[in-house]
N, C-alpha and C. Protein backbone atom coordinates (compact mmCIF):
# COMPACT_ATOMS: atom_id res chain seq x y z
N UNK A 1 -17.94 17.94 1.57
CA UNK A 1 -16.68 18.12 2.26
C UNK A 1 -15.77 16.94 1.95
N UNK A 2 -14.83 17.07 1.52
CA UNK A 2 -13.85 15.82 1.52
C UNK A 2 -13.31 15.81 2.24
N UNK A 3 -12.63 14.36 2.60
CA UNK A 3 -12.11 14.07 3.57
C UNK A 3 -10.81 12.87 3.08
N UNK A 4 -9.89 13.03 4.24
CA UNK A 4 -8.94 12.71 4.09
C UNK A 4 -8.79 10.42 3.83
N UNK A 5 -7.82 10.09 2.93
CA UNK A 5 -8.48 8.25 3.23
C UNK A 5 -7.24 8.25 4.22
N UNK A 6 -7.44 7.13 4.76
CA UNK A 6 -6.79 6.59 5.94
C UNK A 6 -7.07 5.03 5.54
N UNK A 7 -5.49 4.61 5.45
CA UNK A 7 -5.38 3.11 5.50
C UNK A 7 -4.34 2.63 6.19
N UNK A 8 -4.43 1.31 6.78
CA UNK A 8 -3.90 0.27 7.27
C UNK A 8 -3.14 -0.49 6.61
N UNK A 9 -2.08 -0.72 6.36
CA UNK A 9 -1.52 -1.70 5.17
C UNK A 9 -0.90 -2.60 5.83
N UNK A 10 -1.55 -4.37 5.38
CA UNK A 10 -0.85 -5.46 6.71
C UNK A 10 0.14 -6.43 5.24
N UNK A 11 1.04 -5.85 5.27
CA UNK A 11 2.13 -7.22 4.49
C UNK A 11 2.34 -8.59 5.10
N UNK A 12 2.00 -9.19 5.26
CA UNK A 12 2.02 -10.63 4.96
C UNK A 12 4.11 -11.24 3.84
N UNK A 13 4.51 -11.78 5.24
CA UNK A 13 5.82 -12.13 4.11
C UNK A 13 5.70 -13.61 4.79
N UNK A 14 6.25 -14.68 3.59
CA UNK A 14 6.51 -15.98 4.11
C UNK A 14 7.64 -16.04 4.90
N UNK A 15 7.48 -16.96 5.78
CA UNK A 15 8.46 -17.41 6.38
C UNK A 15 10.14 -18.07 5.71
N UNK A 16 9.45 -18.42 4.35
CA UNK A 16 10.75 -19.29 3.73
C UNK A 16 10.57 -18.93 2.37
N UNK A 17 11.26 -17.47 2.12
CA UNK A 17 11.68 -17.13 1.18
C UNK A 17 12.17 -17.87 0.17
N UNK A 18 12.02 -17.81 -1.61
CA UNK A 18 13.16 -18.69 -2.17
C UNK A 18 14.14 -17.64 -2.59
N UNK A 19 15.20 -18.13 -3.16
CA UNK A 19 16.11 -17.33 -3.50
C UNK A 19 15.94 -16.34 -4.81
N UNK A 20 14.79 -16.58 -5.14
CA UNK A 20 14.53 -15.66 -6.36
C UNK A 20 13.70 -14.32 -5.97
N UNK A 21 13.12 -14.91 -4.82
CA UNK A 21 12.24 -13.84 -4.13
C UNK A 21 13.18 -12.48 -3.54
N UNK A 22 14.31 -13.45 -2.73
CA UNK A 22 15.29 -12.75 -2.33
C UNK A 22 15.98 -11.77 -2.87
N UNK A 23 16.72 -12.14 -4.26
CA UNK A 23 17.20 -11.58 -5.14
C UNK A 23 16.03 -10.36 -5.79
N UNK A 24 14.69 -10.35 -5.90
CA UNK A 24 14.03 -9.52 -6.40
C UNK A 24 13.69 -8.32 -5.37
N UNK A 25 13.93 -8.45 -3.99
CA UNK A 25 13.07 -7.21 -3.07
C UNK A 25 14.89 -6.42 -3.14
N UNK A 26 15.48 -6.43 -4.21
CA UNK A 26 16.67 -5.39 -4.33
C UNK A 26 15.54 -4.25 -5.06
N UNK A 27 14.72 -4.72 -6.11
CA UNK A 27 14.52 -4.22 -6.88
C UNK A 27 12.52 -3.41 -6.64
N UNK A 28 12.37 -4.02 -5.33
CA UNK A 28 11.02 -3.69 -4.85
C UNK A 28 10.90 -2.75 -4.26
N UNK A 29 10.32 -1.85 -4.45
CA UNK A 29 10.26 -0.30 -3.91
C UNK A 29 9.13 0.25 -3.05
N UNK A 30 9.06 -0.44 -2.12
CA UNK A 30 7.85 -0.14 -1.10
C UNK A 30 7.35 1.13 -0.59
N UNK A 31 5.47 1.22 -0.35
CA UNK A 31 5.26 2.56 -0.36
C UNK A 31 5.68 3.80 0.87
N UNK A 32 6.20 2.90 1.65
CA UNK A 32 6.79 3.78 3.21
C UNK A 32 8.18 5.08 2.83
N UNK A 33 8.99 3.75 2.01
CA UNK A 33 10.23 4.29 1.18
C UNK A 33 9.96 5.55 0.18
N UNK A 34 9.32 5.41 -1.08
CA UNK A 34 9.01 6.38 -2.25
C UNK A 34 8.01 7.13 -1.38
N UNK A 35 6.98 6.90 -0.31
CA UNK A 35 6.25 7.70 -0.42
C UNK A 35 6.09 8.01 1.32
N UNK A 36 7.66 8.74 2.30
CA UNK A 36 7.49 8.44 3.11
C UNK A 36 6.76 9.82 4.08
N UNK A 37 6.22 10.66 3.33
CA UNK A 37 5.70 11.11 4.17
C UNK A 37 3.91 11.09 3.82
N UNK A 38 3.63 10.11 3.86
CA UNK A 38 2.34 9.77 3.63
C UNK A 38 2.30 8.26 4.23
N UNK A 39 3.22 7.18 4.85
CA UNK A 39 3.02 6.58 5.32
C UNK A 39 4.11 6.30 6.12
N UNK A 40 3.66 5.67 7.54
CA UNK A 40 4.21 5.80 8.91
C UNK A 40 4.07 3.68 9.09
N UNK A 41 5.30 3.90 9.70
CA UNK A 41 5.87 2.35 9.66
C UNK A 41 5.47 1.68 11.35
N UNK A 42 3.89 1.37 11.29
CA UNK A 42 3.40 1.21 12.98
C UNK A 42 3.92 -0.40 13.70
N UNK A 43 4.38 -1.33 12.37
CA UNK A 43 5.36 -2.48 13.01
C UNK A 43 6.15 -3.40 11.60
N UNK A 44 7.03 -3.80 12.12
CA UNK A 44 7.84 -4.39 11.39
C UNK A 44 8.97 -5.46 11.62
N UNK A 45 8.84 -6.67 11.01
CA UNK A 45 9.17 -8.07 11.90
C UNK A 45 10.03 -9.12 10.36
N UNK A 46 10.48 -9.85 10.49
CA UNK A 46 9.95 -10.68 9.68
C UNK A 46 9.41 -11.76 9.15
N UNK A 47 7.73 -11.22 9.37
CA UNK A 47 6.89 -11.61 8.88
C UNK A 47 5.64 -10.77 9.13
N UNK A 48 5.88 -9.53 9.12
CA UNK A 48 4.60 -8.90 8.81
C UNK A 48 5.29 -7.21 8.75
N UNK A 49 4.90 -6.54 8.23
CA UNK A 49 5.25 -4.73 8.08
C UNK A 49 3.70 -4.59 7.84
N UNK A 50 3.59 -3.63 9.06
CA UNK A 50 2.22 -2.31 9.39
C UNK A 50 2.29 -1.33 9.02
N UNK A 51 1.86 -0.81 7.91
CA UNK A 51 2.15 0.34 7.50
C UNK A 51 0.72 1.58 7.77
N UNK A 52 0.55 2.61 8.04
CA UNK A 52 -0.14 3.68 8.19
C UNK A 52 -0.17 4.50 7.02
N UNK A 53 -1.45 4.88 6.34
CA UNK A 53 -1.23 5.86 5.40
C UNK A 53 -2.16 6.67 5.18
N UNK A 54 -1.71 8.18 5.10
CA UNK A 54 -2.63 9.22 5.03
C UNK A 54 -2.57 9.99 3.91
N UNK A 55 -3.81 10.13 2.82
CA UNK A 55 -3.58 10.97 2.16
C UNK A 55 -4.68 12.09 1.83
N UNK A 56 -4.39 13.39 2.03
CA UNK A 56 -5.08 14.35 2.08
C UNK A 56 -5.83 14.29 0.91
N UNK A 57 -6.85 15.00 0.56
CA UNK A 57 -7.39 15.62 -0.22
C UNK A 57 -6.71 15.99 -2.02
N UNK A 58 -6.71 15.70 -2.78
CA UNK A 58 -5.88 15.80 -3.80
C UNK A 58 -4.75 15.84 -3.95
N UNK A 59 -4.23 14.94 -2.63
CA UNK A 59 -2.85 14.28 -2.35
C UNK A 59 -2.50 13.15 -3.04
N UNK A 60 -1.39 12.98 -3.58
CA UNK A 60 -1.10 11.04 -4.27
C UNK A 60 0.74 10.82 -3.73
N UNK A 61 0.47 9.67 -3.72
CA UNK A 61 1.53 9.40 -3.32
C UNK A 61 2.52 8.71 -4.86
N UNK A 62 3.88 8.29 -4.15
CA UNK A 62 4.48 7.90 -5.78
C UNK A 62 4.70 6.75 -5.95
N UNK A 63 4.89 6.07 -7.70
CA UNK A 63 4.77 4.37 -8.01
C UNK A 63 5.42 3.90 -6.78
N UNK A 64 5.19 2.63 -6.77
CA UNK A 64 5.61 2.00 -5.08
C UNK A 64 5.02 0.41 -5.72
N UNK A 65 6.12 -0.36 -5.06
CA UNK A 65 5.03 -1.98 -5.65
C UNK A 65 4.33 -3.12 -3.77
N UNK A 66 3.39 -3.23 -4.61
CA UNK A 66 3.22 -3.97 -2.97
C UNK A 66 3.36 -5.23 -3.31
N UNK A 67 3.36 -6.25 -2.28
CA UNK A 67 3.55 -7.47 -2.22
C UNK A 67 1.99 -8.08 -1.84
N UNK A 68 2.02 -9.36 -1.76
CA UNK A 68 0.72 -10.29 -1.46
C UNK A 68 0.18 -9.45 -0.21
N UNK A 69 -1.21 -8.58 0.10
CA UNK A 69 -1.02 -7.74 1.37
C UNK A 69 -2.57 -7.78 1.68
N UNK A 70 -2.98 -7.45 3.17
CA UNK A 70 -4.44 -7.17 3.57
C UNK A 70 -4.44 -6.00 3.46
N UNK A 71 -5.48 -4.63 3.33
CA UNK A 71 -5.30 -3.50 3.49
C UNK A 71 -6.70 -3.33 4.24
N UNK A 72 -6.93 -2.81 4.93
CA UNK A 72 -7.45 -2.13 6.29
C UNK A 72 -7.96 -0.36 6.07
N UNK A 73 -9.19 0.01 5.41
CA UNK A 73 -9.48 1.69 5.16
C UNK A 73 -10.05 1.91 6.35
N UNK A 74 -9.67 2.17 7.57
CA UNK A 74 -10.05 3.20 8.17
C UNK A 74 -10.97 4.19 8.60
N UNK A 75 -10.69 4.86 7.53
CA UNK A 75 -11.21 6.47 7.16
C UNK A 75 -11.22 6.20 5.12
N UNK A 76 -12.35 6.30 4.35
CA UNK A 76 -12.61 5.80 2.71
C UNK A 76 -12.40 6.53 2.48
N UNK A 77 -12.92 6.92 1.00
CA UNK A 77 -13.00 8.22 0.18
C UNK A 77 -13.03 7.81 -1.06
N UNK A 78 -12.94 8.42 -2.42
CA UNK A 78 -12.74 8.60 -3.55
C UNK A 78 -10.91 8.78 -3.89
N UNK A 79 -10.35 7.73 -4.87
CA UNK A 79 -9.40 7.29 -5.09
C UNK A 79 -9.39 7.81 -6.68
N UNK A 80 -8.22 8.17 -7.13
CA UNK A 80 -7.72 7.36 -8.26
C UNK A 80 -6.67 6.79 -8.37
N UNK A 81 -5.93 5.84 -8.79
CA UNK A 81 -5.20 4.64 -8.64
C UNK A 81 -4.29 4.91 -9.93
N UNK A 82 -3.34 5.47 -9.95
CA UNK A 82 -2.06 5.32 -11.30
C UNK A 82 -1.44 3.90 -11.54
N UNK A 83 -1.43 3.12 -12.55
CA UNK A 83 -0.97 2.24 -12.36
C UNK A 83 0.18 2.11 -13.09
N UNK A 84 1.31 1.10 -13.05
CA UNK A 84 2.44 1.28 -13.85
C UNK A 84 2.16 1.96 -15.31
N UNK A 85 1.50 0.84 -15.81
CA UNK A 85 1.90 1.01 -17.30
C UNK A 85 1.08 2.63 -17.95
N UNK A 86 0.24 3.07 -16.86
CA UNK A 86 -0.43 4.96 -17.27
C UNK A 86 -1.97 4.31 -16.90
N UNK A 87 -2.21 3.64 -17.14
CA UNK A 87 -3.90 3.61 -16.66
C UNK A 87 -4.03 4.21 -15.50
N UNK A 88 -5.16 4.50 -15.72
CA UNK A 88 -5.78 4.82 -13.88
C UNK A 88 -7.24 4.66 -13.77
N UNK A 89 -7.65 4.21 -12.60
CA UNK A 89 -9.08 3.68 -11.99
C UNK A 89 -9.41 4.18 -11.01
N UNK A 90 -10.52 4.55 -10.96
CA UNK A 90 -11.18 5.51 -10.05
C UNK A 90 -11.96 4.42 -8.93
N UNK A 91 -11.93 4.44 -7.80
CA UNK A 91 -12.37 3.41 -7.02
C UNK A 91 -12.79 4.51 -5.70
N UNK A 92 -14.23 4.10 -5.28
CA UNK A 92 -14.71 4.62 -4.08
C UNK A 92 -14.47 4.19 -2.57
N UNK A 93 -13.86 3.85 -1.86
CA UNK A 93 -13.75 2.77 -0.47
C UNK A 93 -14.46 3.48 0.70
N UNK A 94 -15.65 2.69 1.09
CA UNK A 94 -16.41 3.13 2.50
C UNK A 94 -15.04 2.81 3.61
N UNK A 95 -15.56 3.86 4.54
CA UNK A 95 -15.06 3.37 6.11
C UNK A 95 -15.09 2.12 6.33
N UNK A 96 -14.01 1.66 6.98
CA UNK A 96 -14.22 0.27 6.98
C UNK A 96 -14.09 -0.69 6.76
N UNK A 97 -13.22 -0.22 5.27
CA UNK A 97 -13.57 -1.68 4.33
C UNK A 97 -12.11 -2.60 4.33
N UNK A 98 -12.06 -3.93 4.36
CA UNK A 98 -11.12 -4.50 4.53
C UNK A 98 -11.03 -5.32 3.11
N UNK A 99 -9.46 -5.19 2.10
CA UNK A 99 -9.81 -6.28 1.27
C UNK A 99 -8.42 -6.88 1.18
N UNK A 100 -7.95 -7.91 0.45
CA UNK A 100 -6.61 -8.54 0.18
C UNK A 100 -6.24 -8.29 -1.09
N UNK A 101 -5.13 -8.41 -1.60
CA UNK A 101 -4.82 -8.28 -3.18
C UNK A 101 -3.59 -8.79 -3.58
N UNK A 102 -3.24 -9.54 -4.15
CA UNK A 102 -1.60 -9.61 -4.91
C UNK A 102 -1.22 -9.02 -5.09
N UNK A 103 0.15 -9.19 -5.61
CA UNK A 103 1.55 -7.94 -5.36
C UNK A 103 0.91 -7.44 -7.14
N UNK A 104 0.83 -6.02 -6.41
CA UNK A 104 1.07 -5.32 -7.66
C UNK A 104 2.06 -3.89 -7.74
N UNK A 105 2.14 -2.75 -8.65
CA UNK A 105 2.54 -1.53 -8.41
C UNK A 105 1.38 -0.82 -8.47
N UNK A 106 1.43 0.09 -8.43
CA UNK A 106 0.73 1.39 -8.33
C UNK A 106 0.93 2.85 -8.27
């Protein structure tokens, strides 16, 4: 039976932006935005955005870039992962699993 993943997404933003950083989130396309009905915006400050995300069963959501972030699974499953440049990686995540990662797209 498959089942649906369920994640937690904790952004992490510094307090003291530089101005280059600034100038670049014109151009940063976060996954709430491109992909908003698959993730639900549970807080948002600045210095942290909670994001909720559900994706069904041979559901994907669209390119989106994240920033320096914790992510929080919930509910796991079987993934595949599109990445900018066309690769893709197949990754399994138990219930549960908590990891961190640098800003990438996806």
């Amino acid at each position: 039976m498959k089942t649906s993943a369920i994640a937690i997404v904790l952004l992490g933003m510094a307090l003291n932006l530089s101005a280059c950083a600034t100038a670049n989130q014109q151009d940063h396309r976060p996954a709430h935005v491109t992909s908003p009905d698959q993730y639900r915006v549970l807080l948002e400050n600045d210095q942290v955005l909670v994001l909720e995300m559900v994706l069904e069963p041979g559901e994907s959501d669209r390119l989106h870039d994240h920033r320096d972030e914790t992510v929080y699974f919930q509910q796991g499953g079987s993934l595949r992962i599109s990445l900018a440049g066309g690769e893709a990686m197949d990754v399994t995540v138990p219930d549960g699993h908590v990891m961190w990662h640098e800003a990438w797209t996806h």
